[in-house]
PDB file of N, CA and C in Angstrom:
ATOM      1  N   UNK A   1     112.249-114.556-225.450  1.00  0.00           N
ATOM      2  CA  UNK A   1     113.242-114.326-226.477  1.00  0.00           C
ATOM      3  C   UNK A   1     114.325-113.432-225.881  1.00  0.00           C
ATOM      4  N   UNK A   2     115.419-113.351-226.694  1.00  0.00           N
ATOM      5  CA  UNK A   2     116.376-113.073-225.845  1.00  0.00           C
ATOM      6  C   UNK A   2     117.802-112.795-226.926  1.00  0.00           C
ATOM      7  N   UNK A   3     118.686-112.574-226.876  1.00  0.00           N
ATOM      8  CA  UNK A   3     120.165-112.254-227.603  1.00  0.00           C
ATOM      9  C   UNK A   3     120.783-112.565-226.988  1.00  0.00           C
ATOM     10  N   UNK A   4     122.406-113.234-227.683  1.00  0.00           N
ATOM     11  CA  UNK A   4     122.863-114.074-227.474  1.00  0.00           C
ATOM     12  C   UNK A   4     124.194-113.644-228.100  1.00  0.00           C
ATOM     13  N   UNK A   5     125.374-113.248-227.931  1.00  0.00           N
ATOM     14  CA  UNK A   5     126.168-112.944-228.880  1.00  0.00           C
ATOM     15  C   UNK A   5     127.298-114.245-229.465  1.00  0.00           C
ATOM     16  N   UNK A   6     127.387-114.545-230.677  1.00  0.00           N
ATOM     17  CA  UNK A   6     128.233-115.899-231.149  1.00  0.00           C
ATOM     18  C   UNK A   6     128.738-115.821-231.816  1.00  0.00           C
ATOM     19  N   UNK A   7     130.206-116.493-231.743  1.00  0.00           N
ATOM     20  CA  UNK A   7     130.859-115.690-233.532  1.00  0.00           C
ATOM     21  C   UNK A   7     131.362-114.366-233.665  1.00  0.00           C
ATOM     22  N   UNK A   8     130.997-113.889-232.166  1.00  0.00           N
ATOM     23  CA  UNK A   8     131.173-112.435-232.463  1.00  0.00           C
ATOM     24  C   UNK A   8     129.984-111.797-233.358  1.00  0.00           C
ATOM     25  N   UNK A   9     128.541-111.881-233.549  1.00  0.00           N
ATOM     26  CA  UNK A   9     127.198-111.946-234.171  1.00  0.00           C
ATOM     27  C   UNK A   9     126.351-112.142-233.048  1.00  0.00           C
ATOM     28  N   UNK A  10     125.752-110.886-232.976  1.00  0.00           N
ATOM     29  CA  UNK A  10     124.018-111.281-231.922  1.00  0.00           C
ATOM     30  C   UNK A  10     123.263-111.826-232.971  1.00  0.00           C
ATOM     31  N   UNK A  11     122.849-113.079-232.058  1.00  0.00           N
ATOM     32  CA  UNK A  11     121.831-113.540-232.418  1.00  0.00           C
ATOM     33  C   UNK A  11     120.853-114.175-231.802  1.00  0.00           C
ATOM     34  N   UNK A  12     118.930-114.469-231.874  1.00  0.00           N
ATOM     35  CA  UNK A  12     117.577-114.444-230.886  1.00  0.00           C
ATOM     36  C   UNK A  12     117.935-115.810-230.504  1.00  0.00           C
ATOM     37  N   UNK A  13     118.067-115.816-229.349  1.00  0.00           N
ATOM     38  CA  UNK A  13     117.367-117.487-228.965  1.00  0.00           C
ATOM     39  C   UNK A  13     115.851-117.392-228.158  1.00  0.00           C
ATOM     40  N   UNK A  14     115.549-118.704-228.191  1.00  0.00           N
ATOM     41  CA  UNK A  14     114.377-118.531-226.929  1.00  0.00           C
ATOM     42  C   UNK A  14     114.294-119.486-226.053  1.00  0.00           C
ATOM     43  N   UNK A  15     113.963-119.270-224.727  1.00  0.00           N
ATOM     44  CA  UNK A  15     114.291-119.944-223.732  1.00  0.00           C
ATOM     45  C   UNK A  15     112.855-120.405-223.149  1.00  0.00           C
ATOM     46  N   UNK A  16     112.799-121.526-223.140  1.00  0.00           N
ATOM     47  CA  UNK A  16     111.569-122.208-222.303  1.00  0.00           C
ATOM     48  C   UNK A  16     112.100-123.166-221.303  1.00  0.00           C
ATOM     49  N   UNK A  17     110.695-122.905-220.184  1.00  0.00           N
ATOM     50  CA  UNK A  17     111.486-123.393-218.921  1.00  0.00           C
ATOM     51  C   UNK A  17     110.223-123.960-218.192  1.00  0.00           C
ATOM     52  N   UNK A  18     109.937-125.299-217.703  1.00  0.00           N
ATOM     53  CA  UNK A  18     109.037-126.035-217.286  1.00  0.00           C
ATOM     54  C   UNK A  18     109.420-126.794-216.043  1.00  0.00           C
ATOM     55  N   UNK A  19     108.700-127.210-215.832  1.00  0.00           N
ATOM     56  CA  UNK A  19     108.159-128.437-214.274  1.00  0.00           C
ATOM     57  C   UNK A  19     108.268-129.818-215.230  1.00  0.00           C
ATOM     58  N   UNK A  20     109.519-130.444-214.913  1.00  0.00           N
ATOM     59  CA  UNK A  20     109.151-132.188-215.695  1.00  0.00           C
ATOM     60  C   UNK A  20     109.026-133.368-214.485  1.00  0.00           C
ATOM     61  N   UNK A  21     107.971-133.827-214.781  1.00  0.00           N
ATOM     62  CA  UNK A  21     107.651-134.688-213.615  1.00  0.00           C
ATOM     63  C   UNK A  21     107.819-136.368-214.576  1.00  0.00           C
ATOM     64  N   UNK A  22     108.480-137.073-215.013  1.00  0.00           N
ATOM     65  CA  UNK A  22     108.377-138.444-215.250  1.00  0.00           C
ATOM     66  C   UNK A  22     108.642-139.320-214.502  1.00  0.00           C
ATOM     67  N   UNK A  23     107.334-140.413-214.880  1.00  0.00           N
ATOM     68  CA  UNK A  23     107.372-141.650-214.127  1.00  0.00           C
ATOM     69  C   UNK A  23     107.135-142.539-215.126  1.00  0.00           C
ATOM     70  N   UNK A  24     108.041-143.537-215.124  1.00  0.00           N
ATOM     71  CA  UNK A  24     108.454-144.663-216.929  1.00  0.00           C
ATOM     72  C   UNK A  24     108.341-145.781-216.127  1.00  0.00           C
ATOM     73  N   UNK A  25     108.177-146.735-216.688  1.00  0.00           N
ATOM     74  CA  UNK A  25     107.986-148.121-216.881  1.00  0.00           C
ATOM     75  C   UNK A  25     109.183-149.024-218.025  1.00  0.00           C
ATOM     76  N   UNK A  26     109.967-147.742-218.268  1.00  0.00           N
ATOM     77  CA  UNK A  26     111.235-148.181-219.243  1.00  0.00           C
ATOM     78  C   UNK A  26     111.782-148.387-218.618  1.00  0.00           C
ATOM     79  N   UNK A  27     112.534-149.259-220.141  1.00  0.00           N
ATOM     80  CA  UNK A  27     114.104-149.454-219.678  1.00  0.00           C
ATOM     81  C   UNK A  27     114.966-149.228-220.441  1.00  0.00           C
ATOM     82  N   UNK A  28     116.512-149.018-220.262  1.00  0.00           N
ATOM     83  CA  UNK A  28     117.196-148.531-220.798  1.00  0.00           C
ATOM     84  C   UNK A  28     118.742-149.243-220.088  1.00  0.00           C
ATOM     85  N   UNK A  29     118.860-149.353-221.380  1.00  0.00           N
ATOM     86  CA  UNK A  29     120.180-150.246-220.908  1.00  0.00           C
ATOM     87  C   UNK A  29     121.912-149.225-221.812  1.00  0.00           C
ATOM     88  N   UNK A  30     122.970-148.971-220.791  1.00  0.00           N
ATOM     89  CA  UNK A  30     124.026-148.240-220.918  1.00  0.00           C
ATOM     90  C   UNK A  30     125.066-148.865-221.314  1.00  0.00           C
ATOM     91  N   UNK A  31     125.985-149.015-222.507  1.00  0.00           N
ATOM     92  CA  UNK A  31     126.982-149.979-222.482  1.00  0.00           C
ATOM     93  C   UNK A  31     128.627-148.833-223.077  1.00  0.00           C
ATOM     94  N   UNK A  32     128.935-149.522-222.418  1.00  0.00           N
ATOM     95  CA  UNK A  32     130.506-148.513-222.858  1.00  0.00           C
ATOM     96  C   UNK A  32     131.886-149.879-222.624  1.00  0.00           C
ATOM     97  N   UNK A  33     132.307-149.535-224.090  1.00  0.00           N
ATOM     98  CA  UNK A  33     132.818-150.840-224.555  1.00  0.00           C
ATOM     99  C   UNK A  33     134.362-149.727-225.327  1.00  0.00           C
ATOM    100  N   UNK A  34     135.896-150.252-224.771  1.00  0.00           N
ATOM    101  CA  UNK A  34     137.138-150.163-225.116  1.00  0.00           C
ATOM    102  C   UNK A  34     137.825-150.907-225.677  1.00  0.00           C
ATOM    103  N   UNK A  35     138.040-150.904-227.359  1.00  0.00           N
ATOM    104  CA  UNK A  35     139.147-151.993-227.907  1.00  0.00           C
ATOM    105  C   UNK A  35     138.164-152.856-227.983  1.00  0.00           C
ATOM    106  N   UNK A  36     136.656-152.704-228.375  1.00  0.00           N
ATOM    107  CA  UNK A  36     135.821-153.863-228.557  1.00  0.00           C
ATOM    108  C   UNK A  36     135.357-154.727-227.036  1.00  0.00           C
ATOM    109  N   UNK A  37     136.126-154.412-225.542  1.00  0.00           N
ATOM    110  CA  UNK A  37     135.699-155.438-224.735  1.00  0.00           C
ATOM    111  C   UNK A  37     134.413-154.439-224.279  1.00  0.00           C
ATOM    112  N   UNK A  38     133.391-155.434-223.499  1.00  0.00           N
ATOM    113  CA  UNK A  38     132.394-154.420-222.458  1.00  0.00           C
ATOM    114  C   UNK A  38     133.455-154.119-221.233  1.00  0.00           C
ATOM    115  N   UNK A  39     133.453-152.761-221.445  1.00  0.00           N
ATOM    116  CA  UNK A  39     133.904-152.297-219.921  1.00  0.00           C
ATOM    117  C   UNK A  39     133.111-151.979-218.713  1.00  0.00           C
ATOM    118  N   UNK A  40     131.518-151.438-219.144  1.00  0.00           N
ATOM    119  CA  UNK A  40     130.873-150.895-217.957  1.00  0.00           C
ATOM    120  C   UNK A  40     129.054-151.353-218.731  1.00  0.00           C
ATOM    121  N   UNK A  41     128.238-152.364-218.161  1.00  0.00           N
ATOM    122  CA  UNK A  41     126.935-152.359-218.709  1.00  0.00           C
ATOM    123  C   UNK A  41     126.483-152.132-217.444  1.00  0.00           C
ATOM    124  N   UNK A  42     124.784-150.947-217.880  1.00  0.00           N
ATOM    125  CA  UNK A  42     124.673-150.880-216.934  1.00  0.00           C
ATOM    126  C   UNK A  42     122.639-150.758-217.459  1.00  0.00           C
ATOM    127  N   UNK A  43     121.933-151.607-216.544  1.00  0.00           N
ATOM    128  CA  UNK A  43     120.799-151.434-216.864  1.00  0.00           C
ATOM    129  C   UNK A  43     119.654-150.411-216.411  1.00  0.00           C
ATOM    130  N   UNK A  44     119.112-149.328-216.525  1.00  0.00           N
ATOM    131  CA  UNK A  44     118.142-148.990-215.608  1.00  0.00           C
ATOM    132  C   UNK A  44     116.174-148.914-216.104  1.00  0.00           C
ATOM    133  N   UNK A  45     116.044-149.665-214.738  1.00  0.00           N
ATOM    134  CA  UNK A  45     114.558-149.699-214.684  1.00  0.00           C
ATOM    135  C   UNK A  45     113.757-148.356-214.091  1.00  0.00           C
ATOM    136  N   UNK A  46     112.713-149.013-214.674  1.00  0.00           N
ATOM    137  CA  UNK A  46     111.122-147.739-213.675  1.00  0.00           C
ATOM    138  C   UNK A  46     112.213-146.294-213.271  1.00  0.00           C
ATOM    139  N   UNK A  47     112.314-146.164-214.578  1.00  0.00           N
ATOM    140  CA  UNK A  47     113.299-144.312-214.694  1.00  0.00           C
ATOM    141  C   UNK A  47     111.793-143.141-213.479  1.00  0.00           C
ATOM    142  N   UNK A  48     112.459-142.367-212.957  1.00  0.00           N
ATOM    143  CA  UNK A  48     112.160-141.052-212.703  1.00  0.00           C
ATOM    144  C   UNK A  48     112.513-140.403-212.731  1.00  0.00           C
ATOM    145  N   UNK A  49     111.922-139.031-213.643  1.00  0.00           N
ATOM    146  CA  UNK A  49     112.690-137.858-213.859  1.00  0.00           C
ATOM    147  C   UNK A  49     112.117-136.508-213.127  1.00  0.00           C
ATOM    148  N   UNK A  50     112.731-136.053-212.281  1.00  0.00           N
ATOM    149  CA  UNK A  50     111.379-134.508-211.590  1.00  0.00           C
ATOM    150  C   UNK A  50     112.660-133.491-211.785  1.00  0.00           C
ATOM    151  N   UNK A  51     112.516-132.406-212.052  1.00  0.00           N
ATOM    152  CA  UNK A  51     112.893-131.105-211.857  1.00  0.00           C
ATOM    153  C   UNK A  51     112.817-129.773-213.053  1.00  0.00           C
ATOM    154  N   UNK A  52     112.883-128.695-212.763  1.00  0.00           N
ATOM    155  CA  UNK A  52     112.853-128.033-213.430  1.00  0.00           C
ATOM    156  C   UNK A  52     113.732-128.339-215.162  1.00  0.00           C
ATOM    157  N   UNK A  53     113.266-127.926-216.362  1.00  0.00           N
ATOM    158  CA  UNK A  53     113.425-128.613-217.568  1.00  0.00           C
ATOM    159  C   UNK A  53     113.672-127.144-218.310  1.00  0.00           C
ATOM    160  N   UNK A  54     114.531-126.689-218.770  1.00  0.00           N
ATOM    161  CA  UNK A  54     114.771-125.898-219.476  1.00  0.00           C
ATOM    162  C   UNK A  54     115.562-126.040-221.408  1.00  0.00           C
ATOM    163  N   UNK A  55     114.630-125.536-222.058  1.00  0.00           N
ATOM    164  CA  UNK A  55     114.723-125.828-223.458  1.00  0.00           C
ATOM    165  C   UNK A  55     114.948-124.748-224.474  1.00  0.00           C
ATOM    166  N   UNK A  56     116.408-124.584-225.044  1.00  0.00           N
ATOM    167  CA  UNK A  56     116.565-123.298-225.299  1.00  0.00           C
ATOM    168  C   UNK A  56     116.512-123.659-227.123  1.00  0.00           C
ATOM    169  N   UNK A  57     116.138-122.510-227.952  1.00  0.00           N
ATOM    170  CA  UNK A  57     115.813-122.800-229.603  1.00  0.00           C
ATOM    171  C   UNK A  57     117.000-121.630-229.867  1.00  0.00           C
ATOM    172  N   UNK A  58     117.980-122.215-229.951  1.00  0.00           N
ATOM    173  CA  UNK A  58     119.131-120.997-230.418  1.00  0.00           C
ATOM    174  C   UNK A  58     119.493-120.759-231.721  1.00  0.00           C
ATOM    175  N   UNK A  59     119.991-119.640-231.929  1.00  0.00           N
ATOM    176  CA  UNK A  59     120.212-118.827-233.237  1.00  0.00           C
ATOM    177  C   UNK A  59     118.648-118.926-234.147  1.00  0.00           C
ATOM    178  N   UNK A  60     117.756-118.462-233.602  1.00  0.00           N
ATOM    179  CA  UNK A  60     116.855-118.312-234.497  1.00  0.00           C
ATOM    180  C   UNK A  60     116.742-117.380-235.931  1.00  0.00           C
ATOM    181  N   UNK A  61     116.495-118.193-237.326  1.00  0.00           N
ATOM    182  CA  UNK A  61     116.447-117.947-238.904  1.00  0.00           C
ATOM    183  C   UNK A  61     115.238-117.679-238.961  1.00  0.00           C
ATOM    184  N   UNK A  62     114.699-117.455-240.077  1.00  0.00           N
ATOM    185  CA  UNK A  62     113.683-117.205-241.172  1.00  0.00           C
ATOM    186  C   UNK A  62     113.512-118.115-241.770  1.00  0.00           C
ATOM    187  N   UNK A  63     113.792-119.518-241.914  1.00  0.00           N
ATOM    188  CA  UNK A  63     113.606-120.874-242.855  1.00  0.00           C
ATOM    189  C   UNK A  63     112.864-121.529-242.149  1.00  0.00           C
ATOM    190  N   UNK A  64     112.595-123.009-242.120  1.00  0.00           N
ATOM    191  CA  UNK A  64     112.439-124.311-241.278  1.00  0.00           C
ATOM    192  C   UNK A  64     113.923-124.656-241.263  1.00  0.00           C
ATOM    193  N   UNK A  65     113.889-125.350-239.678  1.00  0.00           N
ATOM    194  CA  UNK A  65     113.272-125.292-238.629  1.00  0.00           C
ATOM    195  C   UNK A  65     113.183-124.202-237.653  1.00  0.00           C
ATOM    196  N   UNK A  66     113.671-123.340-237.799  1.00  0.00           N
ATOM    197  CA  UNK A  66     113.253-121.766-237.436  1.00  0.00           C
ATOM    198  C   UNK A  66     114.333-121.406-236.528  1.00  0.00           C
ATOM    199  N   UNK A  67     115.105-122.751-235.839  1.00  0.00           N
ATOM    200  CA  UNK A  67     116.195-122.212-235.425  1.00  0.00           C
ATOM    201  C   UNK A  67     117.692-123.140-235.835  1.00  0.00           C
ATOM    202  N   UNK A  68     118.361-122.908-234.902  1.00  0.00           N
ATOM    203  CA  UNK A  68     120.206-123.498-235.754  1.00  0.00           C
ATOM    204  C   UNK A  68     120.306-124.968-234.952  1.00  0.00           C
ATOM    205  N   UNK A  69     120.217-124.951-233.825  1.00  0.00           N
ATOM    206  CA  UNK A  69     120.146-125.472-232.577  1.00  0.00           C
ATOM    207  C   UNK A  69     119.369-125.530-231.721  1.00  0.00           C
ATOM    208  N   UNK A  70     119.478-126.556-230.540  1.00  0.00           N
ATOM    209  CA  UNK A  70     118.722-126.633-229.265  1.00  0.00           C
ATOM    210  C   UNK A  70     119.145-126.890-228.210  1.00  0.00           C
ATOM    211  N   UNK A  71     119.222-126.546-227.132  1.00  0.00           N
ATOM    212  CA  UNK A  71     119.927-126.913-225.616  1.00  0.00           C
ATOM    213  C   UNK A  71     118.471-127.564-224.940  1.00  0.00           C
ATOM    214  N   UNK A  72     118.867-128.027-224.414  1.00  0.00           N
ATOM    215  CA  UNK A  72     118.353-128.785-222.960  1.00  0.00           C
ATOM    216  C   UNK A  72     118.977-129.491-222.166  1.00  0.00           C
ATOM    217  N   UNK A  73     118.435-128.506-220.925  1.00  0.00           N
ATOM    218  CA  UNK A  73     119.187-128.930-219.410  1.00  0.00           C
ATOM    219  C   UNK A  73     118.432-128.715-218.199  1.00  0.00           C
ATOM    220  N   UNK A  74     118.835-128.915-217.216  1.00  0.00           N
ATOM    221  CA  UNK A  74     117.951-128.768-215.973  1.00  0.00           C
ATOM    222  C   UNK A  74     118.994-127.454-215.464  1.00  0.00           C
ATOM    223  N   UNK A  75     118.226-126.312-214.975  1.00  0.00           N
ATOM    224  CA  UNK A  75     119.152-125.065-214.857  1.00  0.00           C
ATOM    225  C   UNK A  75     119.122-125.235-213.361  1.00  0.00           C
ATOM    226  N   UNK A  76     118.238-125.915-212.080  1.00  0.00           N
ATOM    227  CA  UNK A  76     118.372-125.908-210.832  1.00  0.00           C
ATOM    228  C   UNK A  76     118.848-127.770-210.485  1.00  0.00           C
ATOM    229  N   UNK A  77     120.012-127.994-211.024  1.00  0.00           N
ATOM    230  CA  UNK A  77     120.304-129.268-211.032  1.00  0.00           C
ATOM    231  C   UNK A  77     121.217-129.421-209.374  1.00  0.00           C
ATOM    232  N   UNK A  78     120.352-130.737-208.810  1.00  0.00           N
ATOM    233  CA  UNK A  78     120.810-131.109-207.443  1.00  0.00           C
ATOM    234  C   UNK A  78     122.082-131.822-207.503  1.00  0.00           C
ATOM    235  N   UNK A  79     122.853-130.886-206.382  1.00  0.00           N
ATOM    236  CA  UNK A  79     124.360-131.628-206.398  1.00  0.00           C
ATOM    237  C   UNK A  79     124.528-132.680-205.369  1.00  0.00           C
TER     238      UNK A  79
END
């Protein structure tokens, strides 16, 4: 847990941070389409995902779902 200042308002987030190792058998198909034409399809198979996985629960309340928001990102991302 941790503070966060927003709005000009501190407020708790919490930060979790893991090892993600996936290996899929999916698929997933990408389409990005301008003025209605396909401009770019793009399919991908047998996905793998490995690297560090970081999952943040920001502005944490007192209600459900306990926080405002959520981030997720890979914080040691290969350039």
């Amino acid at each position: 847990e941790y503070e966060q200042e927003w709005r000009g308002q501190k407020s708790k987030n919490i930060l979790l941070v893991g090892d993600l190792n996936y290996q899929g058998d999916g698929e997933m198909q990408v389409l990005l389409k301008a003025r209605g034409a396909d401009v770019v399809k793009v399919n991908l198979n047998d996905i793998v995902i490995r690297g560090r996985l970081a999952v943040e629960l920001v502005r944490l309340i007192d209600v459900p779902p306990w926080f405002s928001g959520i981030r997720v990102y890979f914080p040691d991302a290969q350039k």
